[in-house]
C-alpha atoms as a PDB file:
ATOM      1  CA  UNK A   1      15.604  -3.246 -14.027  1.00  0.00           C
ATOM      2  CA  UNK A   2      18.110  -5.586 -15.851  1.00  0.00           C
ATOM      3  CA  UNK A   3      16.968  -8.565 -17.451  1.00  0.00           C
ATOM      4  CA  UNK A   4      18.501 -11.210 -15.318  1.00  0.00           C
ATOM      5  CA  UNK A   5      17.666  -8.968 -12.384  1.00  0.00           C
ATOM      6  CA  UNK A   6      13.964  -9.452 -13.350  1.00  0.00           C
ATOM      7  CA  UNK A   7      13.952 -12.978 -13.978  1.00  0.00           C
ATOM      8  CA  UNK A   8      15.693 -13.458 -11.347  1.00  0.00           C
ATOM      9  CA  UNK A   9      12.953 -11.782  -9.198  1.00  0.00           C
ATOM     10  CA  UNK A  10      10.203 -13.573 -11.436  1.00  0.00           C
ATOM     11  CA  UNK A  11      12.007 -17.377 -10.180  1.00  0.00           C
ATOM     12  CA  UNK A  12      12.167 -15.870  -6.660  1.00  0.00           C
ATOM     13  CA  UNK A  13       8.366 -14.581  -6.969  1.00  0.00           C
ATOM     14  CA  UNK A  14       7.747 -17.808  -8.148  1.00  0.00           C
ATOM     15  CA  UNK A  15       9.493 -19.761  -5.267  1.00  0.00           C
ATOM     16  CA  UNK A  16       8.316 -17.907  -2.439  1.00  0.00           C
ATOM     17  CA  UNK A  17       4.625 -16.615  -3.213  1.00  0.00           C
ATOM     18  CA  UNK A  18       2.476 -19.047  -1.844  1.00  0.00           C
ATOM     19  CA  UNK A  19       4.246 -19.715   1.191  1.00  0.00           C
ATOM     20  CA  UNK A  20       4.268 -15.587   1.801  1.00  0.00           C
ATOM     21  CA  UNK A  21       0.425 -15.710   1.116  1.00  0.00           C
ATOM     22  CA  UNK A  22       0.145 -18.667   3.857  1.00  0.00           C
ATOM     23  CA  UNK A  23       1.318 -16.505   6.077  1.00  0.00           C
ATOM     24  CA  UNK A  24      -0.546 -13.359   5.286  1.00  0.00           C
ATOM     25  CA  UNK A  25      -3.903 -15.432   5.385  1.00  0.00           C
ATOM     26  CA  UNK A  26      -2.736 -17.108   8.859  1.00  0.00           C
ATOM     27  CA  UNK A  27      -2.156 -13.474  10.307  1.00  0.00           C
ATOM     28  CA  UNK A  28      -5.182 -11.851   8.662  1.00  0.00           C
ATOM     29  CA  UNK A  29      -7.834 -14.832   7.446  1.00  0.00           C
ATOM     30  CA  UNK A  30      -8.959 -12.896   5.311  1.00  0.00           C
ATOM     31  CA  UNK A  31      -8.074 -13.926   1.274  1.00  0.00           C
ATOM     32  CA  UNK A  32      -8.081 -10.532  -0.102  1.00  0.00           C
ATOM     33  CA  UNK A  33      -6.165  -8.889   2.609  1.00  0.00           C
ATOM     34  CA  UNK A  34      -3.596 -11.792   2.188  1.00  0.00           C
ATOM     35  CA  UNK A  35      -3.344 -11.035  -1.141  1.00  0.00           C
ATOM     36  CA  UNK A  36      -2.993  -6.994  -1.063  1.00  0.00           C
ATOM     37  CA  UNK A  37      -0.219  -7.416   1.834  1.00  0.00           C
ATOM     38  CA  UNK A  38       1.703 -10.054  -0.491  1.00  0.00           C
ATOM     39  CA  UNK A  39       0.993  -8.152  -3.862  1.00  0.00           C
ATOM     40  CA  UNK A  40       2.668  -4.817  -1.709  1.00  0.00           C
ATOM     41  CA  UNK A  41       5.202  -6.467  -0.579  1.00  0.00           C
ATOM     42  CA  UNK A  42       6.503  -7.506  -3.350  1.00  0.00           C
ATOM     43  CA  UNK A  43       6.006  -4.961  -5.303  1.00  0.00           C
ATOM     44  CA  UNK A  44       8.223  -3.037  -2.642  1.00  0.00           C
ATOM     45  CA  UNK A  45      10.500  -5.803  -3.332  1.00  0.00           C
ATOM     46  CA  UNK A  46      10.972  -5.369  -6.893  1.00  0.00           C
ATOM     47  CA  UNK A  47      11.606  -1.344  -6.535  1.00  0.00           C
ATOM     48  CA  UNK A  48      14.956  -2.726  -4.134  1.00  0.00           C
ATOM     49  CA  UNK A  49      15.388  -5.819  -5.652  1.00  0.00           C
ATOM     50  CA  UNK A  50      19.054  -5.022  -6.566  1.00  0.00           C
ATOM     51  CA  UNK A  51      19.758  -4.813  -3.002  1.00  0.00           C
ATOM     52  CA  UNK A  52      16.946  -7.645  -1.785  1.00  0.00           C
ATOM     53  CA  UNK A  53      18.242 -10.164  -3.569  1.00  0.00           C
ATOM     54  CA  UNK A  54      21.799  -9.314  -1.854  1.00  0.00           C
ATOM     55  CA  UNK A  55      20.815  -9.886   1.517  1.00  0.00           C
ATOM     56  CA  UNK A  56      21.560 -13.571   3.463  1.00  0.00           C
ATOM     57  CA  UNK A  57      17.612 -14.479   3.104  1.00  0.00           C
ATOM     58  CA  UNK A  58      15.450 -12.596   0.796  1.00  0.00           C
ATOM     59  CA  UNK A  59      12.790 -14.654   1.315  1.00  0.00           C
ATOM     60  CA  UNK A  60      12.689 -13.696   5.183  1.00  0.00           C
ATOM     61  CA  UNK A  61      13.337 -10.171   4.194  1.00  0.00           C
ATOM     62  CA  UNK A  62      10.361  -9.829   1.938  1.00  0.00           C
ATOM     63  CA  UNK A  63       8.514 -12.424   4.756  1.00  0.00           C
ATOM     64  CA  UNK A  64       9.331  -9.144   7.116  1.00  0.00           C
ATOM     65  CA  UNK A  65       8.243  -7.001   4.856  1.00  0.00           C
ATOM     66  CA  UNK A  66       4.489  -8.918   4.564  1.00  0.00           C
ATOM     67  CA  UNK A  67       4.318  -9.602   8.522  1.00  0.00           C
ATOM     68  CA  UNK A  68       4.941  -5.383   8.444  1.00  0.00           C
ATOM     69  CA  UNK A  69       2.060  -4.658   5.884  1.00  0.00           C
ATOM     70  CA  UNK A  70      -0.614  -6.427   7.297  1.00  0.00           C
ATOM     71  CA  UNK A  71      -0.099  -5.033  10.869  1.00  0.00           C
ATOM     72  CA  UNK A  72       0.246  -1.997   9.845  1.00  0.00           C
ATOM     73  CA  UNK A  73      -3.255  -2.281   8.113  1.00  0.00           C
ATOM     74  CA  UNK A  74      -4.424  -3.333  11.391  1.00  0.00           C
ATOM     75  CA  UNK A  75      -3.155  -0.214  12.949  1.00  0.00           C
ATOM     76  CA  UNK A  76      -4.759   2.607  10.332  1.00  0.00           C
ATOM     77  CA  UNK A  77      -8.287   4.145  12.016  1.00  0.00           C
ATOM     78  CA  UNK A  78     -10.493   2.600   8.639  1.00  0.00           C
ATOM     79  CA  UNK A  79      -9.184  -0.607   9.107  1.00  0.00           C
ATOM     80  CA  UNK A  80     -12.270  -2.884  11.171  1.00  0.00           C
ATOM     81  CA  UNK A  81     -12.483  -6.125  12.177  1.00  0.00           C
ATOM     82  CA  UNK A  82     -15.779  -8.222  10.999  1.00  0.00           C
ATOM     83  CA  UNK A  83     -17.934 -10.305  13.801  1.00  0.00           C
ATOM     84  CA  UNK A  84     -17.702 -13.597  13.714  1.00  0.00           C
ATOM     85  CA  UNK A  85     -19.854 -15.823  14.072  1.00  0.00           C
ATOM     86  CA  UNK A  86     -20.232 -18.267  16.836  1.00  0.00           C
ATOM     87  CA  UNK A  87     -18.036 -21.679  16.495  1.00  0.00           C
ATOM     88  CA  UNK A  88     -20.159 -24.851  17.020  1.00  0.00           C
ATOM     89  CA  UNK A  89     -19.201 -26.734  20.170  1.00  0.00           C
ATOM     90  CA  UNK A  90     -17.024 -29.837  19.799  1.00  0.00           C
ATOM     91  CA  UNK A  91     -18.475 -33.116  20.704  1.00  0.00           C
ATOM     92  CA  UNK A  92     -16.597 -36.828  20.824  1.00  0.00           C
ATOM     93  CA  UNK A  93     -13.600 -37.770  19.500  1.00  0.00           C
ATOM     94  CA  UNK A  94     -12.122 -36.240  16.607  1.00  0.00           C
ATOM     95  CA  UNK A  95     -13.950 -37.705  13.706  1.00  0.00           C
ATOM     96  CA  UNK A  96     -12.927 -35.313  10.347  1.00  0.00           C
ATOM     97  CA  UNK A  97     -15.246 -33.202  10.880  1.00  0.00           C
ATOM     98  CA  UNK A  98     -15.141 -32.560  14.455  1.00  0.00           C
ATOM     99  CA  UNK A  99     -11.526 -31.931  13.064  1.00  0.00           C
ATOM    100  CA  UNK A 100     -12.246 -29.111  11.061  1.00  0.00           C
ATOM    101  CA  UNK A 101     -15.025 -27.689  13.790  1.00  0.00           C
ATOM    102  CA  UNK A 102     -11.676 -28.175  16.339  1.00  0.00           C
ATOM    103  CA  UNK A 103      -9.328 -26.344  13.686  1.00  0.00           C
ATOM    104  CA  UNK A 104     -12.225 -23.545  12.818  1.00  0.00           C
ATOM    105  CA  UNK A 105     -12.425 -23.233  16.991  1.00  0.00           C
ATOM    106  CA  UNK A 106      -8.304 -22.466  17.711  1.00  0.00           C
ATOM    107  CA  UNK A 107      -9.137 -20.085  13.918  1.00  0.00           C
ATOM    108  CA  UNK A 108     -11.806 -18.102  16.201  1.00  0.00           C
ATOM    109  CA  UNK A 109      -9.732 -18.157  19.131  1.00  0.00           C
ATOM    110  CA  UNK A 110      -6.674 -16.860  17.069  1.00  0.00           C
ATOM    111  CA  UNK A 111      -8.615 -14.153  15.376  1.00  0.00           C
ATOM    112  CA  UNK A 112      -9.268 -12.638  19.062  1.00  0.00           C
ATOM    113  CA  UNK A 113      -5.437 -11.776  19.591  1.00  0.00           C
ATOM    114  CA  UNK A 114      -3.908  -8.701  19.266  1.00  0.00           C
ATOM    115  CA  UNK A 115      -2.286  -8.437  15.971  1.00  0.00           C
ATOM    116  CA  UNK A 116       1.213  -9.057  16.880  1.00  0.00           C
ATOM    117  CA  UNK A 117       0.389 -11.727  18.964  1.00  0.00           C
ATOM    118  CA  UNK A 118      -1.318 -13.489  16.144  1.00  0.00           C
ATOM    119  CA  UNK A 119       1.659 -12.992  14.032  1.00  0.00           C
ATOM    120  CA  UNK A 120       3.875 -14.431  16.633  1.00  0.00           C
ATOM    121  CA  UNK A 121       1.438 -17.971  16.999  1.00  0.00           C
ATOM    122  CA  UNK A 122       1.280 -17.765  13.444  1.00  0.00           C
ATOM    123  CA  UNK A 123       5.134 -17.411  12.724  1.00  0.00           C
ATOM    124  CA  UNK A 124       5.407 -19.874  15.572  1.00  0.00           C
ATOM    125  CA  UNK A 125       3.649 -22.485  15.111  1.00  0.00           C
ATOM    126  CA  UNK A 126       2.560 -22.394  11.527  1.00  0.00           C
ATOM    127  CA  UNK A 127       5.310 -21.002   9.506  1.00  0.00           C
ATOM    128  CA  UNK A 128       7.772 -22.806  12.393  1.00  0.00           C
ATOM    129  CA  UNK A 129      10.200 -20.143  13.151  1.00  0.00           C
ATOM    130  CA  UNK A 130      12.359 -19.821  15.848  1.00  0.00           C
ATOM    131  CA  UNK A 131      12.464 -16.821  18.606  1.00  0.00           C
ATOM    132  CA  UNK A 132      15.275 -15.045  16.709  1.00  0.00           C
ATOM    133  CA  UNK A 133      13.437 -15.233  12.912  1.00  0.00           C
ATOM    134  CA  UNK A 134      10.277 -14.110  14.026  1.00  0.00           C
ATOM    135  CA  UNK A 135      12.335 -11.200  16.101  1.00  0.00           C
ATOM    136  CA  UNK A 136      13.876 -10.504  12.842  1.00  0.00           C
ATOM    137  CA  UNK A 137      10.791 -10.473  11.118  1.00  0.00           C
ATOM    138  CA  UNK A 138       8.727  -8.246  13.728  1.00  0.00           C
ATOM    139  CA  UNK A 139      11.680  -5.664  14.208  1.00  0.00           C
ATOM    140  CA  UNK A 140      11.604  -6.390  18.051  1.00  0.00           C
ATOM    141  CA  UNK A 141      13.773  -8.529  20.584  1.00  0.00           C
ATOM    142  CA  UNK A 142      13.613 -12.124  21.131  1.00  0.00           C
ATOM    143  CA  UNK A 143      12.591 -11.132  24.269  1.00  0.00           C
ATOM    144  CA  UNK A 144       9.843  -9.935  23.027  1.00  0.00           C
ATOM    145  CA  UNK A 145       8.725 -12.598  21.180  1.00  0.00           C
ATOM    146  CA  UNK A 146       8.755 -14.906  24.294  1.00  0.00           C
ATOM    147  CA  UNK A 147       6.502 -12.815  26.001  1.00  0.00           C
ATOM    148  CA  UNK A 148       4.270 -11.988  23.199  1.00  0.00           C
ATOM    149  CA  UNK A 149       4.099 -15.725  22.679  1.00  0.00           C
ATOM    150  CA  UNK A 150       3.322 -16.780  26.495  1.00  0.00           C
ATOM    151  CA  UNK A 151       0.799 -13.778  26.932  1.00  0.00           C
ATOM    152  CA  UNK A 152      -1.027 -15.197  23.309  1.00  0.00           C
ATOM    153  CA  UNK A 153      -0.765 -18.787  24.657  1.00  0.00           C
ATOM    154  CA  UNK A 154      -2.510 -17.858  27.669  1.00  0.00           C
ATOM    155  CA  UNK A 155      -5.243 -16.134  26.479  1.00  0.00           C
ATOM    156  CA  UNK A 156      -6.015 -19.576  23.606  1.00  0.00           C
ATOM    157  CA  UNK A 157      -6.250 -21.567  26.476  1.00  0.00           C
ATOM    158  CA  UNK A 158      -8.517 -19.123  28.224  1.00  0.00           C
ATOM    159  CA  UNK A 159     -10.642 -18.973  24.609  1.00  0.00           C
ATOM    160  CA  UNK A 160     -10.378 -22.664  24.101  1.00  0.00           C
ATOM    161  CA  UNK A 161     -11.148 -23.966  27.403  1.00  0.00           C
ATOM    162  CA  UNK A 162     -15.357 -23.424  27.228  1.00  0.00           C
ATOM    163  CA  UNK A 163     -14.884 -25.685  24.526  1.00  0.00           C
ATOM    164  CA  UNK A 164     -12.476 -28.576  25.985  1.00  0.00           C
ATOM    165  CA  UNK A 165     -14.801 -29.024  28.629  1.00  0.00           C
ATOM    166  CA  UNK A 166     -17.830 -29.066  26.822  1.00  0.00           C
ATOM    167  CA  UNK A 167     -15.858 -31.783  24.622  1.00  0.00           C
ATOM    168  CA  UNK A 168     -15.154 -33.747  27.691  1.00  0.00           C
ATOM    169  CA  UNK A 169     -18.324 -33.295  29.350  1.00  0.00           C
ATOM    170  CA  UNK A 170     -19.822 -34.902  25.642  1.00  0.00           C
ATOM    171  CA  UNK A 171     -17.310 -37.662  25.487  1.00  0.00           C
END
């Protein structure tokens, strides 16, 4: 690769990195499986960087690229999910703590989904994408999204709701 290709690619590496990794470890929560999807993607990215760097968003073409590597991980036959263990109910009002025992609750509830699903809530609502970016960055229609998104939305409230009403029935 040219030299101003490659720093060129080092500043975007640079840029974009830790928000790709954010995402990775939303989708996966798991750090090392954040970090292998990232690491492959952009090492994919540097091999086409010439014509990466040409597109209208290279950031949401190598964010595609990261969303693809991680569910494809979850597809292979040696690929297994680890148990969990159980969340802690909530109690009272949201005092820091009961924060993070809240946020570690809608983490157990996300880690249930289907892995496109979870990408979708986590593209959503995390990364804040609309329909048509997270379409682009799943390969499928926003149509697809929408329902992928209502059918994940319903089953977190399903998950979640043991654990509202044993909030409310503590308050």
């Amino acid at each position: 690769m040219r030299a101003d290709l490659e720093g060129d690619f080092d500043g975007f590496v640079a840029a974009v990195s830790d928000r790709l990794f954010r995402t990775a470890y939303a989708i996966t929560r798991d750090h090392q499986l954040a970090e292998d999807a990232v690491q492959s993607a952009l090492a994919s990215a540097y091999s086409k960087w010439r014509r990466v760097s040409r597109t209208d968003h290279p950031e949401a073409y190598v964010r595609r690229m990261v969303v693809n590597e991680v569910l494809s991980w979850r597809r292979r036959r040696s690929f297994s999910e680890r148990p969990m263990g159980d969340t802690p109910d909530l109690v009272g009002d949201a005092s820091p703590e009961e924060r993070i025992v809240e946020t570690d609750a809608v983490w157990g509830a996300l880690s249930q989904l289907p892995p496109r699903q979870r990408a979708v809530i986590v593209l959503r609502y995390y990364e804040h994408l609309s329909e048509i970016e997270i379409a682009d960055a799943l390969g499928v229609r926003p149509g697809t999204v929408k329902s992928q998104c209502s059918a994940a939305l319903s089953t977190l409230r399903r998950l979640l709701e043991p654990a509202a009403a044993t909030k409310g029935e503590r308050s």
